[in-house]
Protein backbone atom coordinates (compact mmCIF):
# COMPACT_ATOMS: atom_id res chain seq x y z
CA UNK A 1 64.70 48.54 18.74
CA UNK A 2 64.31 44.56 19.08
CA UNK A 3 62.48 44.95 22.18
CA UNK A 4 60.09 47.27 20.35
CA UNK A 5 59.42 45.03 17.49
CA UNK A 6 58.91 41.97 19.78
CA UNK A 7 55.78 44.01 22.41
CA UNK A 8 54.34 45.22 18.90
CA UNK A 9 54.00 41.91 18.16
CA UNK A 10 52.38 40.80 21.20
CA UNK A 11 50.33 43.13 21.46
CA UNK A 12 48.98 42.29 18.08
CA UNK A 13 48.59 38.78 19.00
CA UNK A 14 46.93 39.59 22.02
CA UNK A 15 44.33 41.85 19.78
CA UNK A 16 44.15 38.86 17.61
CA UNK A 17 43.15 36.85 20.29
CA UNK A 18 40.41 39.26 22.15
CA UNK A 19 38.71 39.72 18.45
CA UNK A 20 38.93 35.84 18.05
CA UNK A 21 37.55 34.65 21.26
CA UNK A 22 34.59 37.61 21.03
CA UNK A 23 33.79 35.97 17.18
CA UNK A 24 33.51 32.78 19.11
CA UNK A 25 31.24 34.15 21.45
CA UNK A 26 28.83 36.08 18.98
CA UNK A 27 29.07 32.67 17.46
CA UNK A 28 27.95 30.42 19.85
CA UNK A 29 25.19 32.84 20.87
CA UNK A 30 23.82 33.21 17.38
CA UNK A 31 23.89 29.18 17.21
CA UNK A 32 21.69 28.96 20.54
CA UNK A 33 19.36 31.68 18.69
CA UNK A 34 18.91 29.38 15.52
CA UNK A 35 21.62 30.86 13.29
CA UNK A 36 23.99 29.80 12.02
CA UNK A 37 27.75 31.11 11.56
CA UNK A 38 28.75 31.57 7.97
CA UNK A 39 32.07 29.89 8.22
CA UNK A 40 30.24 26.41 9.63
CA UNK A 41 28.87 24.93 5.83
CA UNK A 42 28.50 26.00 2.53
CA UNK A 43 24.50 26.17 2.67
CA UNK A 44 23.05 23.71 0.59
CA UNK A 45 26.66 21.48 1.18
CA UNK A 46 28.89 20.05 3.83
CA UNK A 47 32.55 19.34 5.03
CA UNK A 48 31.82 15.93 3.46
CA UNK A 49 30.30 17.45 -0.08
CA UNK A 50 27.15 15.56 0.65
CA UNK A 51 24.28 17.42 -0.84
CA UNK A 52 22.15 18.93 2.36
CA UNK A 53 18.43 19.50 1.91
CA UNK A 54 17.81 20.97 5.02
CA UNK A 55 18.32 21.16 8.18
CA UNK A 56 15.87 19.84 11.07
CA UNK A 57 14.89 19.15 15.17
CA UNK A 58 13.94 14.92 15.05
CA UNK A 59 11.51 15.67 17.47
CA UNK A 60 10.16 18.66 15.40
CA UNK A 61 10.69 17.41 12.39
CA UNK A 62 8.18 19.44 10.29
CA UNK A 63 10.27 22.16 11.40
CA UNK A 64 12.92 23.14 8.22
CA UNK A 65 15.78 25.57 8.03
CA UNK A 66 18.07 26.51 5.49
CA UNK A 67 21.29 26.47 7.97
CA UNK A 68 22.93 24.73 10.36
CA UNK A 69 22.81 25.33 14.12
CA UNK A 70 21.19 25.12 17.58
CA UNK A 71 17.68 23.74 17.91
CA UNK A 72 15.33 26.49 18.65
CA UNK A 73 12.83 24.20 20.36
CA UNK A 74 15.34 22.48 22.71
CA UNK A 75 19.06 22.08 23.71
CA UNK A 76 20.63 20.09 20.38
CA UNK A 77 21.88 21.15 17.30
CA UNK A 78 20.02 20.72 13.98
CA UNK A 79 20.37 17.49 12.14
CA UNK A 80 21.10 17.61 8.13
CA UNK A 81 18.98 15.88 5.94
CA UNK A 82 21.34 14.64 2.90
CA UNK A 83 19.73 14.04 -0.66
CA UNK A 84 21.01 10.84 -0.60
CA UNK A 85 18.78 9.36 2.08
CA UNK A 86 15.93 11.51 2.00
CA UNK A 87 12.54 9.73 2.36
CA UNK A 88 10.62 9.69 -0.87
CA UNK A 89 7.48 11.08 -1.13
CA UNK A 90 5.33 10.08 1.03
CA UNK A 91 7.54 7.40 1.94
CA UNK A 92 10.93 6.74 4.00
CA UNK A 93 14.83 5.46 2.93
CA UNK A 94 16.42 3.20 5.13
CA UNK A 95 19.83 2.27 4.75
CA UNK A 96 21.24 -1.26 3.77
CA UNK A 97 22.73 -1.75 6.85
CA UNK A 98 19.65 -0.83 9.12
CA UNK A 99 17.32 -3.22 6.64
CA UNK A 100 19.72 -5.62 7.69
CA UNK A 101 19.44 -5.08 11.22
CA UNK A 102 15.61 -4.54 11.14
CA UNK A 103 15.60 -8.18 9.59
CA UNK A 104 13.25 -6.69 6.42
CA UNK A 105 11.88 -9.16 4.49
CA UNK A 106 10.07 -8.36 0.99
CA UNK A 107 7.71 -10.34 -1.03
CA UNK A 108 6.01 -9.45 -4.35
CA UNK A 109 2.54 -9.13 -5.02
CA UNK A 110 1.18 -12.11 -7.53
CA UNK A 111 -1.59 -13.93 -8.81
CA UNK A 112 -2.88 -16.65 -7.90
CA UNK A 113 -6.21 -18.71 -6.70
CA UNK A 114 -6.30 -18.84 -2.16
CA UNK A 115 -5.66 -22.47 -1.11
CA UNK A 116 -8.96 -24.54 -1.01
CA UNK A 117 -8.79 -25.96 2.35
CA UNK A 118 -10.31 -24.73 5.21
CA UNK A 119 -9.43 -26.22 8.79
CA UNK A 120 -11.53 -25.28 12.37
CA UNK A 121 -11.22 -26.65 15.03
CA UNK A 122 -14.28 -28.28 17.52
CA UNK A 123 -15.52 -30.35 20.08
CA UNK A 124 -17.59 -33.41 19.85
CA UNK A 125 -21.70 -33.51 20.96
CA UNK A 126 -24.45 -36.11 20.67
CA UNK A 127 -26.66 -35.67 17.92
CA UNK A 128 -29.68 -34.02 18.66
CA UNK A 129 -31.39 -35.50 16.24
CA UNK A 130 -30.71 -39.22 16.93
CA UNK A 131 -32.09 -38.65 20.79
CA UNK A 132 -34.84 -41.24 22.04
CA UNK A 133 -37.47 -40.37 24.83
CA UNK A 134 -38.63 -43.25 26.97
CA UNK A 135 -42.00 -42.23 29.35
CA UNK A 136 -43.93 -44.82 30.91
CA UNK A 137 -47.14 -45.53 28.39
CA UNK A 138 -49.47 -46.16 32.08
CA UNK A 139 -49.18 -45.61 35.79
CA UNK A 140 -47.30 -48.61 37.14
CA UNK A 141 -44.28 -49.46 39.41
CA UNK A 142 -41.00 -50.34 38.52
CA UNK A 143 -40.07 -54.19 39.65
CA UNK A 144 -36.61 -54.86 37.57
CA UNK A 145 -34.18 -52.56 36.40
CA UNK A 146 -31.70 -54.18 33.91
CA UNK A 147 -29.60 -50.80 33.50
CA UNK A 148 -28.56 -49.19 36.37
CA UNK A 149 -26.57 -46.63 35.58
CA UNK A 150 -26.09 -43.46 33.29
CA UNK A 151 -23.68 -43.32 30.28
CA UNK A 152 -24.23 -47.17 29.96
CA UNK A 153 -24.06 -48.52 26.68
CA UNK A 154 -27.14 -50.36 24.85
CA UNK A 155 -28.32 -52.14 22.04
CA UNK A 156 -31.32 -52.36 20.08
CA UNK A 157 -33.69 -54.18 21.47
CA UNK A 158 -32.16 -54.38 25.06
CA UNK A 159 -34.00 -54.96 27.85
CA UNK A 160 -33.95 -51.57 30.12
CA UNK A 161 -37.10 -52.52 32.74
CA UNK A 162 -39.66 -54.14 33.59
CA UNK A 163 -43.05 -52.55 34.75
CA UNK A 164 -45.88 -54.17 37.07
CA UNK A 165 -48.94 -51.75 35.82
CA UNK A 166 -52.37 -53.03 37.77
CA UNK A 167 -54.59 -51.07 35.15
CA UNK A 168 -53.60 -54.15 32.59
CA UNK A 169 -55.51 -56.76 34.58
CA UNK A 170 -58.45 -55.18 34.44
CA UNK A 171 -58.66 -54.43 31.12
CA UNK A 172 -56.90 -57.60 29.69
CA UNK A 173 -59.43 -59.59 32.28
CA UNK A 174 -62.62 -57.94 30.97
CA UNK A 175 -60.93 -59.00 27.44
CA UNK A 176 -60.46 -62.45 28.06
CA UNK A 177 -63.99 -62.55 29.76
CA UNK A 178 -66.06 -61.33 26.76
CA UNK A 179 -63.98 -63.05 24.42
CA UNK A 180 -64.67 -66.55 26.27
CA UNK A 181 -68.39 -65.85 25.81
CA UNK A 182 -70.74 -67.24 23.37
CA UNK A 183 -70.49 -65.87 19.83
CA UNK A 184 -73.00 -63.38 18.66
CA UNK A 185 -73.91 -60.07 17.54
CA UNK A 186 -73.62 -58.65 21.01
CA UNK A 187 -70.47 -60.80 21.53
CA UNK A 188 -68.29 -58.78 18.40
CA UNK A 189 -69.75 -54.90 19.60
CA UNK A 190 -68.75 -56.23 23.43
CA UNK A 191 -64.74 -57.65 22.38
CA UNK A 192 -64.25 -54.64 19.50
CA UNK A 193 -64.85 -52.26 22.70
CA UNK A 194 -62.70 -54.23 24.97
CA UNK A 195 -59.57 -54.38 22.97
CA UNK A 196 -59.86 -50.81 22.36
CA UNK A 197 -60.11 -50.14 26.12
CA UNK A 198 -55.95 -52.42 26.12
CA UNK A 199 -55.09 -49.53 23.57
CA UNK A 200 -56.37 -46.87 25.82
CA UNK A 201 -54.85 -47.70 28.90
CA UNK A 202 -51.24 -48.29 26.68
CA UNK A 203 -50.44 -51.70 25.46
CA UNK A 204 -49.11 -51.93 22.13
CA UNK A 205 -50.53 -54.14 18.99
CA UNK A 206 -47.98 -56.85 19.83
CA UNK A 207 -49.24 -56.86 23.11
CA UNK A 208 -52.95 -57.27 22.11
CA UNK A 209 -52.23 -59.96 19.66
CA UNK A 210 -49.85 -62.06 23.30
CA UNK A 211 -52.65 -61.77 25.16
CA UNK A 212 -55.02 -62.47 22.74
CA UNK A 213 -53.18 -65.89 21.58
CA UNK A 214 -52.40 -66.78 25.08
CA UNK A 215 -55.70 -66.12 26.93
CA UNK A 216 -53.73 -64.93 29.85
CA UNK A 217 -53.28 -61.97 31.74
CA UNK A 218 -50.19 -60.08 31.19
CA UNK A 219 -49.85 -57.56 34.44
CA UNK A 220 -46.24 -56.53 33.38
CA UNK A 221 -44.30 -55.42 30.21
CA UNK A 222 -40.82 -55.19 29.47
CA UNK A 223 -39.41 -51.94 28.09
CA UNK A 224 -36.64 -52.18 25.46
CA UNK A 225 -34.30 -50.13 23.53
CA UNK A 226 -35.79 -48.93 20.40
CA UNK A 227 -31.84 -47.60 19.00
CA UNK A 228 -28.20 -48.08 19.79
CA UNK A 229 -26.45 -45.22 21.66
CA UNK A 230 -25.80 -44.93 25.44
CA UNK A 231 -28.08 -44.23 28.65
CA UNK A 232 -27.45 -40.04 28.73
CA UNK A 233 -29.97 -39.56 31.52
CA UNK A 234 -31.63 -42.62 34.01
CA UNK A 235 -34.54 -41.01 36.20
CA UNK A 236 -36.17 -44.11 37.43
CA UNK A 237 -34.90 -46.67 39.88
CA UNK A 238 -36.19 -49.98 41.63
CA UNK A 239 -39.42 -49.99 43.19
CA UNK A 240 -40.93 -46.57 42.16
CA UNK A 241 -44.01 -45.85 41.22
CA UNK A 242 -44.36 -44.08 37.81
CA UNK A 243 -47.64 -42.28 36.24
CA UNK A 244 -48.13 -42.20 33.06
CA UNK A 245 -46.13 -39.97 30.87
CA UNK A 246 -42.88 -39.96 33.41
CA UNK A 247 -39.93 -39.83 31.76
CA UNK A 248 -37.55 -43.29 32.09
CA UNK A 249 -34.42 -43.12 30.32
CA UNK A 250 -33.00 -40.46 27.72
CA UNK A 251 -30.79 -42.20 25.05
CA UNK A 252 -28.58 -40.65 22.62
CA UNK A 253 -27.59 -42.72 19.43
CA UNK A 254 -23.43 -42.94 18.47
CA UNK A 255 -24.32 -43.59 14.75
CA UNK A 256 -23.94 -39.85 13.96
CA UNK A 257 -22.24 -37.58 15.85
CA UNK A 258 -21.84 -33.42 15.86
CA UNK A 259 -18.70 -31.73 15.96
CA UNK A 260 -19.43 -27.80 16.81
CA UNK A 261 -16.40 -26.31 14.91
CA UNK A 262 -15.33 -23.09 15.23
CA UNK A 263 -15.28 -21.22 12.12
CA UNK A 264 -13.40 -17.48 11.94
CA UNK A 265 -15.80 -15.01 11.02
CA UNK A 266 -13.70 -13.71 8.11
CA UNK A 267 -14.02 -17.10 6.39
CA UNK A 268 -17.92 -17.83 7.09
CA UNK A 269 -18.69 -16.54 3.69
CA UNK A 270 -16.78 -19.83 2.28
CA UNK A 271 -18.71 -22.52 4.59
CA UNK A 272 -22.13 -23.83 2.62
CA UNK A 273 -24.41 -26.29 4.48
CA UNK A 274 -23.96 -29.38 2.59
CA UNK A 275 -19.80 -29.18 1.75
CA UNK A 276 -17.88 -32.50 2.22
CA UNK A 277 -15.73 -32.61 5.10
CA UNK A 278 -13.13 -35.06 6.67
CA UNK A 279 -12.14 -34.85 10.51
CA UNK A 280 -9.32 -36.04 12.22
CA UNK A 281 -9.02 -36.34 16.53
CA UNK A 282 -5.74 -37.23 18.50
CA UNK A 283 -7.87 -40.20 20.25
CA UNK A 284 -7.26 -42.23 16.57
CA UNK A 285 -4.60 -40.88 14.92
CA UNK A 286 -4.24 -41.86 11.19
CA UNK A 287 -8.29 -42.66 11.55
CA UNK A 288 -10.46 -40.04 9.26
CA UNK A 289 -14.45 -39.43 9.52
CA UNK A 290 -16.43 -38.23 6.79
CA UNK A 291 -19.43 -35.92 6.93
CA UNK A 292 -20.97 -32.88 5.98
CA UNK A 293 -21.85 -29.28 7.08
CA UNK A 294 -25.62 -29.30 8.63
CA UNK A 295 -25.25 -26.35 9.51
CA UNK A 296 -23.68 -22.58 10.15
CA UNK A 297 -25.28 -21.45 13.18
CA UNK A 298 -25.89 -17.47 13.22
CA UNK A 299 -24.31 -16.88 16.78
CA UNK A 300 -21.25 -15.26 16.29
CA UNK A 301 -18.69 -15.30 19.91
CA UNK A 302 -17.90 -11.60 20.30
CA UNK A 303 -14.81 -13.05 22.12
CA UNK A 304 -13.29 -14.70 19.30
CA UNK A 305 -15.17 -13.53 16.38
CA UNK A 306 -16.00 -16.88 15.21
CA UNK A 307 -19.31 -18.40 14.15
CA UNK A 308 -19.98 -22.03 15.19
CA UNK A 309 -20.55 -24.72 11.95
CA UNK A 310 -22.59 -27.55 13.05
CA UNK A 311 -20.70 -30.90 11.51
CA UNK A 312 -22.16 -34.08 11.04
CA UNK A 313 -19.80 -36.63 10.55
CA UNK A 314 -20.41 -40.71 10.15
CA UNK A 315 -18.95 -42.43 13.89
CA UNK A 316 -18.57 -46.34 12.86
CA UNK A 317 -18.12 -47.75 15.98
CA UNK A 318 -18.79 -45.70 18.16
CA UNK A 319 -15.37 -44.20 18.44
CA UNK A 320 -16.30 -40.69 18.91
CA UNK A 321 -18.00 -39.58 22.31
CA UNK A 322 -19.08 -36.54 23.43
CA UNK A 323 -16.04 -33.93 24.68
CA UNK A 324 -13.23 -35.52 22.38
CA UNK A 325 -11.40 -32.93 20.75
CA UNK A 326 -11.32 -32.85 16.41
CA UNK A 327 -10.25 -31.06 13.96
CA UNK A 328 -12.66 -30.49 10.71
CA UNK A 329 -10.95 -29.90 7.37
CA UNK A 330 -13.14 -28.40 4.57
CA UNK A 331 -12.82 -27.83 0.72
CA UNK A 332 -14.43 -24.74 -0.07
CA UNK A 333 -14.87 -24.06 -4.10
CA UNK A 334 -12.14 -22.56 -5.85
CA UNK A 335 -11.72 -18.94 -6.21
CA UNK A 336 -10.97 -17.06 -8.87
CA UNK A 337 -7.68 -16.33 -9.54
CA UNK A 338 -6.60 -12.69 -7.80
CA UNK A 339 -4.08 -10.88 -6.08
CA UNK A 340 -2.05 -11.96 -3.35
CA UNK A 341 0.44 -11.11 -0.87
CA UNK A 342 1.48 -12.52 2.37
CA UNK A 343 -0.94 -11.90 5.38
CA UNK A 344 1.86 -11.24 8.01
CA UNK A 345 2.32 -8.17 5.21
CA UNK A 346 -1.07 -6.95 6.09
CA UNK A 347 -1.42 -4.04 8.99
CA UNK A 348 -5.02 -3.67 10.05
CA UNK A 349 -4.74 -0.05 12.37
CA UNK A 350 -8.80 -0.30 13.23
CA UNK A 351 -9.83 2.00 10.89
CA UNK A 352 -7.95 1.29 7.69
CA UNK A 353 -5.97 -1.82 6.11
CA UNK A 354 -2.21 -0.60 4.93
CA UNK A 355 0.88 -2.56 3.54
CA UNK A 356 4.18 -1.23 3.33
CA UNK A 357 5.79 -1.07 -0.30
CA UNK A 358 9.46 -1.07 -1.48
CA UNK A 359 9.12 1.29 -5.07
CA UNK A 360 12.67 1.43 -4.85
CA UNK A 361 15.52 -0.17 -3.48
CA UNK A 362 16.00 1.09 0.27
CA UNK A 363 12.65 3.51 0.12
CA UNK A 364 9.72 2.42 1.39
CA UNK A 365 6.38 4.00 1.57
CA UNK A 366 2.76 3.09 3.22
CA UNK A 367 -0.41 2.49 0.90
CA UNK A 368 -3.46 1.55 2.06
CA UNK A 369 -5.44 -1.21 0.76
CA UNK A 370 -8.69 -3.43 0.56
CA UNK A 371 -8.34 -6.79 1.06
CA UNK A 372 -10.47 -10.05 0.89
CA UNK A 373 -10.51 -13.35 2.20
CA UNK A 374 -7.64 -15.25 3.75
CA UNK A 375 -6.32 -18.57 4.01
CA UNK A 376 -2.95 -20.85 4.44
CA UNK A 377 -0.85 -17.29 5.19
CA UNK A 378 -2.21 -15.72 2.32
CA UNK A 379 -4.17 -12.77 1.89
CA UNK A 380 -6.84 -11.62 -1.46
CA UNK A 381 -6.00 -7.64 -2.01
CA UNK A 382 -9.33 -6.26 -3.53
CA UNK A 383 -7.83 -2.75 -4.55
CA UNK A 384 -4.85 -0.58 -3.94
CA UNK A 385 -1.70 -2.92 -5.58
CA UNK A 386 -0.97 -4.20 -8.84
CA UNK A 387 1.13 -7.50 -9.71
CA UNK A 388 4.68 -7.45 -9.69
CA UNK A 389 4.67 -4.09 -6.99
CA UNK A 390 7.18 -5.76 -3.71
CA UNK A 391 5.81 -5.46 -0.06
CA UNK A 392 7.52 -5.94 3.58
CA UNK A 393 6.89 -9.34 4.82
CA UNK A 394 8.73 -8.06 8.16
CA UNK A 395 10.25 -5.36 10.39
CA UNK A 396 7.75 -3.26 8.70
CA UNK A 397 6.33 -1.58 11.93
CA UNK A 398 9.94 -0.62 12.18
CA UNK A 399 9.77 1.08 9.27
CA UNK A 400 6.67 2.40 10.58
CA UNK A 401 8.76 3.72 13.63
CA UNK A 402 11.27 5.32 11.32
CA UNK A 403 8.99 7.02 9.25
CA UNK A 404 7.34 8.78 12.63
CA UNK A 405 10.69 9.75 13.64
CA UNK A 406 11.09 11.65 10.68
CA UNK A 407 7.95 13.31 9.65
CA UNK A 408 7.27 11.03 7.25
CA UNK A 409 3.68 10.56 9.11
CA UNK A 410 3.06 14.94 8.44
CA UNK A 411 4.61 14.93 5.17
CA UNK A 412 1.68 12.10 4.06
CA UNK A 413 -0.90 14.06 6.11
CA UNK A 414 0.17 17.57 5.37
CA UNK A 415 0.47 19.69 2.12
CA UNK A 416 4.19 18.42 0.97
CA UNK A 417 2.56 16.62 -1.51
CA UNK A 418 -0.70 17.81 -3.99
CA UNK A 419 -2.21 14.48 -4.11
CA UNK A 420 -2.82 12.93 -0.05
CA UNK A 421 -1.17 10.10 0.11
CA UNK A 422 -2.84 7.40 3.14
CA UNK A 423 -1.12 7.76 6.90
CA UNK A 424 -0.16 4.26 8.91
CA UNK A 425 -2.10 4.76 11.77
CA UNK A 426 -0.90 2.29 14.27
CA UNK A 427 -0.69 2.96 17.78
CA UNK A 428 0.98 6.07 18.98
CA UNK A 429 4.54 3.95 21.00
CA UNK A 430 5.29 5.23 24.43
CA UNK A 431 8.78 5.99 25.24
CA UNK A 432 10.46 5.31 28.51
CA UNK A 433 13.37 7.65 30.53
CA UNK A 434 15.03 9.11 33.31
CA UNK A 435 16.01 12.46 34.20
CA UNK A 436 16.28 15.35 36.66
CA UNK A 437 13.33 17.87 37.01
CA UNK A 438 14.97 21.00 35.92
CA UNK A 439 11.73 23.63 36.08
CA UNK A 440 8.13 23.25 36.13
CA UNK A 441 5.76 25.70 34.65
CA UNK A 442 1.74 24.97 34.65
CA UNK A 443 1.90 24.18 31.13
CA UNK A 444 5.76 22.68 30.52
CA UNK A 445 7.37 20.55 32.15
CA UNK A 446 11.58 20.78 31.72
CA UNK A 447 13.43 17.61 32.13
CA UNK A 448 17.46 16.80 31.87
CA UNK A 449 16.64 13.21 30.25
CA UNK A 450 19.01 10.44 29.35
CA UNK A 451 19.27 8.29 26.03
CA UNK A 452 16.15 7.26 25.11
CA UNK A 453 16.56 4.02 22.63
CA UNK A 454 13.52 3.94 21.13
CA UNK A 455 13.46 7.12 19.85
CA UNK A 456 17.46 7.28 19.01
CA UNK A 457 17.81 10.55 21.48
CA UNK A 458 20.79 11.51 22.58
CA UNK A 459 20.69 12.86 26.51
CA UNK A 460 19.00 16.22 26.09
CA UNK A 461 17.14 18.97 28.32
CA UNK A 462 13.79 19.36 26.81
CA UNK A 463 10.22 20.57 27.94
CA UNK A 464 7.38 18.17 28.01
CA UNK A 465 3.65 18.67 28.31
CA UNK A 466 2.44 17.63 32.49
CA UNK A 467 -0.04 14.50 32.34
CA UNK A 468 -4.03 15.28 32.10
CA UNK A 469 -4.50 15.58 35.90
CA UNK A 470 -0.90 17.06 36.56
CA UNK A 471 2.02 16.13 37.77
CA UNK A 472 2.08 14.51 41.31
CA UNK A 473 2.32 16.72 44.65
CA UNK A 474 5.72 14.82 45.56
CA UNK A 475 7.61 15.84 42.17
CA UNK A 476 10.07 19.00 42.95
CA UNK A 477 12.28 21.22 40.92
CA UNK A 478 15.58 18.65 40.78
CA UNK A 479 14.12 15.57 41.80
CA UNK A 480 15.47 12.39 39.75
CA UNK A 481 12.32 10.85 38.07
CA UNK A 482 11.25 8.24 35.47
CA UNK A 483 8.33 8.65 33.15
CA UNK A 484 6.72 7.69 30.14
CA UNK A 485 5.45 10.02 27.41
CA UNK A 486 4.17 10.06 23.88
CA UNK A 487 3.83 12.18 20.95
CA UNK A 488 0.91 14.41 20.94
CA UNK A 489 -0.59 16.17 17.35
CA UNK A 490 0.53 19.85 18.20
CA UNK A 491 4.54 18.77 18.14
CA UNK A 492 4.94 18.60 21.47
CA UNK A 493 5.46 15.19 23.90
CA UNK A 494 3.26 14.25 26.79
CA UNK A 495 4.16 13.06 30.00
CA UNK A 496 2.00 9.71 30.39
CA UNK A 497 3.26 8.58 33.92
CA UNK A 498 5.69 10.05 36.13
CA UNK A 499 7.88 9.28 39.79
CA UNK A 500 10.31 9.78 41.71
CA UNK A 501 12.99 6.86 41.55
CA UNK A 502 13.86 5.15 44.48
CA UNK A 503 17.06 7.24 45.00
CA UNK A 504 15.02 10.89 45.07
CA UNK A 505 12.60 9.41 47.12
CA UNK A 506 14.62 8.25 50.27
CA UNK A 507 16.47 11.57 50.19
CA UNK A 508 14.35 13.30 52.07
CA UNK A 509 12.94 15.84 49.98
C-alpha cells in the first residue's frame, strides 16, 4: 500500500513537471513574439513598485508597449520607462549621478550691458598715405649716389643723389647771356623768356634765384629727402642715365603707421571709423600707441569670416615697422542693457541657434533662440529666454546624446505634444563596432555586434541597412567585421563603412 502511495506521488510530480516546463516554453515563445507572460509584472508596476510608463526598444524608441518582454525589432528584451525619470516634455531627466559624471555645469540667464572692449588682432604696414615719389624732373645721368641701398633710413632734407643734366647749361647759359646784356625794352621780353625756358626744362625757384645771384652755371643738382621714413624701393644706381619722369627712390614715412586688424564679422557692426584705439606689440612690451579707426574695409575673408579694420595709430620713434605683430584694443559704445548667458551655452546647428535649459532639477529640455552680439564669453539673447530661466554651460551635447537615445528628438518633432516644441539638430554621431556577419539580405544586413559605448548597447544581433553602394564583394555570411553606422529617419541604422578585420581576412575565406 506504501509503495502505491509513493509511484502516485511521482507520477504526480512528474506531471507537475511536464506542465511546468511546457508553461515555460509557451512562455519564452510568447516573449520572443512581443508578449508578455502575466506572472512577469503587474502592468503599469514592477518587482521594485516603481511606477512603469511603458515599456520600449532604445533603438526604437518611438516604439511603446503596455508589457514587458522580447523586442520585436531585434534580439533584447524591452526596457521600462519608470515615472520617476521620465523625460519631460519635450525635454530629458538625467540622473544626479550621470550630471555628475557628464561634468554639467548651469548658469542663469541675467541682465546686463556686453563688455565694451573689443580686441583684434593685426599686422603692421606703411602708410599709404605718407608715401613720397621721387622721378627725375629732366633727362640727366646719375654721378653720386649718397644712399645705396633699400630699407635705409633718412631724414628730411638728406642728400639721396646728385644729377649731371646737360639740358641746364644751355638754358642757364642763354640766361646768364641775355641777362649780361645792355638794359632795355628788348633786354626784359629776352630774360622774362629765358628764365621761363630754366622752369621748363625743371629747375626749381630756388634754383633760378642760385643761378641768378651767382651768375654761374649750375650743370648738376642735388636731390634731397622731402620727409622722414625709410628708402622702400631704390631703382637708380651710379652712372645711369635717367629721362625725365624715371622713377628714383620710393619712400615711406614712419610718422604714422597702419595696423590691418582683423575684425570677426559678427562684431563689425560695433567698429565706427573714427573710434579711439590703443595697441600693444610684444616688440615693446608695457609700450601703448594711440590711434584711430580710418577705416573698415568691405572685404570680408571667406576663410575666417573676418573683415579687415584699417588702424592708424601715432609711431613716435619709429618703433613700429612694417610685419611686427600688434594687437588693437577698441571701446565700442555701450549697449543697452539685455539678456545674457554664457556663449560656450550657445549651440549654433547651421540652421538654427538652441540652448539647453534646466526647468527643473535633473530635466532638461532644448529651446531655440535668437541671439545678438558677443563679446568677453558672453552672448546678447534677442528672443526665446527670460531672466532668471538656468542654462547648461557644459556637457550639454551630452545631454543632447541622451535625449537621441531616448526619443526625446521624435517626441519634440512628432505629435506627443500639441504645441511643436524646437529639435537640436546637431550632427547625426556615428557609432563604431565589431561583429560577425550573421545573414545578408539586399535590403538588411544582420550582424552579431559587441558593446557599443556610445550608444550604451549591450552585445546584440540586430539588422542594419547595407551602405549606399552596398556592401563590399569580400564581406561573407560569418565573416568578423568592423563598421560604422548611423541613425537614419525611418528607425532603422545605416551601415556607413564596413571590413573585414585583420583576423577574417587572413583566414582564407
Amino acid at each position: 500500500m506504501n509503495r502505491r502511495v509513493i509511484i502516485s506521488v511521482i507520477g504526480a510530480l512528474v506531471v507537475l513537471g511536464l506542465t511546468g516546463a511546457g508553461a515555460y516554453h509557451l512562455g519564452i515563445r510568447a516573449g520572443a513574439h512581443g508578449a508578455a507572460p502575466a506572472a512577469i509584472a503587474t502592468p503599469g508596476t514592477d518587482k521594485t513598485e516603481r511606477r512603469v510608463l511603458y515599456w520600449h526598444d532604445p533603438m526604437v524608441p518611438g516604439q511603446k508597449f503596455d508589457k514587458p518582454g522580447k523586442s520585436p525589432f531585434m534580439d533584447m528584451d524591452l526596457v521600462p520607462v519608470y515615472a520617476d525619470e521620465a523625460q519631460s516634455e519635450g525635454g530629458v531627466a538625467v540622473s544626479p549621478g550621470v550630471q555628475q559624471n557628464l561634468g554639467i555645469r548651469i548658469a542663469e540667464v541675467r541682465k546686463g550691458s556686453l563688455a565694451s572692449t573689443l580686441d583684434a588682432v593685426g599686422n603692421v604696414a606703411f602708410n599709404e598715405r605718407d608715401l613720397v615719389l621721387l622721378q627725375a624732373r629732366s633727362s640727366g645721368y646719375v654721378e653720386k649716389l649718397f644712399v645705396r641701398a633699400p630699407l635705409d633710413p633718412v631724414r628730411k632734407g638728406q642728400a639721396l643723389l646728385q644729377l649731371y643734366v646737360p639740358d641746364w647749361v644751355a638754358a642757364q647759359e642763354e640766361y646768364l647771356a641775355i641777362k649780361r646784356m645792355p638794359a632795355g625794352g628788348e633786354t626784359v621780353g629776352l630774360l622774362d623768356a629765358a628764365l621761363q625756358r630754366l622752369r621748363l626744362v625743371g629747375m626749381t625757384e630756388q634754383q633760378v634765384r642760385q643761378v641768378s645771384a651767382r651768375s654761374k652755371v649750375s650743370p648738376r643738382i642735388t636731390v634731397t629727402a622731402p620727409v622722414d621714413g625709410v628708402v622702400s624701393e631704390l631703382t637708380v644706381r651710379e652712372g645711369m642715365a635717367v629721362s625725365l619722369g624715371a622713377p628714383l627712390f620710393r619712400i615711406n614715412g614712419l610718422r604714422t603707421v597702419w595696423v590691418n586688424a582683423e575684425v570677426p564679422e559678427s562684431a563689425a557692426a560695433q567698429v565706427r571709423p573714427g573710434m579711439a584705439v590703443r595697441a600693444t606689440s610684444p616688440a615693446f612690451p608695457g609700450t601703448e600707441f594711440s590711434g584711430k579707426v580710418e577705416a573698415l574695409l568691405p572685404d570680408v575673408n571667406t576663410a575666417t569670416r573676418t573683415l579687415k579694420a584699417r588702424i592708424e595709430l601715432a609711431n613716435p620713434g619709429g618703433k613700429l615697422v612694417p610685419g611686427m605683430f600688434a594687437t588693437i584694443h577698441m571701446a565700442p559704445a555701450q549697449s543697452s542693457e539685455t539678456l545674457l548667458v554664457p556663449s560656450e551655452a550657445v549651440i549654433q546647428t547651421g540652421t538654427r541657434t538652441v540652448v539647453i535649459t534646466a526647468p527643473e532639477k535633473g530635466k532638461f529640455a532644448p529651446m531655440e533662440i535668437a541671439t545678438g552680439a558677443e563679446a568677453n564669453g558672453q552672448t546678447e539673447v534677442v528672443k526665446g529666454l527670460s531672466e532668471g530661466q538656468k542654462v547648461v554651460v557644459s556637457g550639454q551635447f551630452l545631454i543632447d546624446s541622451e535625449a537621441s537615445l531616448r526619443g526625446t528628438l521624435q517626441r519634440l518633432g512628432g505629435a506627443a505634444s500639441a504645441e511643436p516644441m524646437p529639435t537640436i539638430t546637431a550632427k547625426n554621431p556615428t557609432h563604431r563596432a565589431t561583429g560577425e556577419v550573421e545573414q545578408i539580405a539586399k535590403d538588411e544586413v544582420t550582424i552579431s555586434h559587441g558593446p557599443v559605448p556610445s550608444l550604451k548597447w549591450p552585445p546584440m544581433t540586430m539588422g542594419f541597412a547595407p551602405p549606399a553602394g552596398g556592401l563590399p564583394k569580400e564581406i561573407k555570411v560569418g565573416d568578423t567585421v568592423q563598421f560604422e553606422f548611423q541613425a537614419s529617419d525611418d528607425g532603422m541604422f545605416k551601415i556607413i563603412s564596413i571590413s573585414r578585420t585583420a583576423s577574417a581576412s587572413g583566414d582564407g575565406k
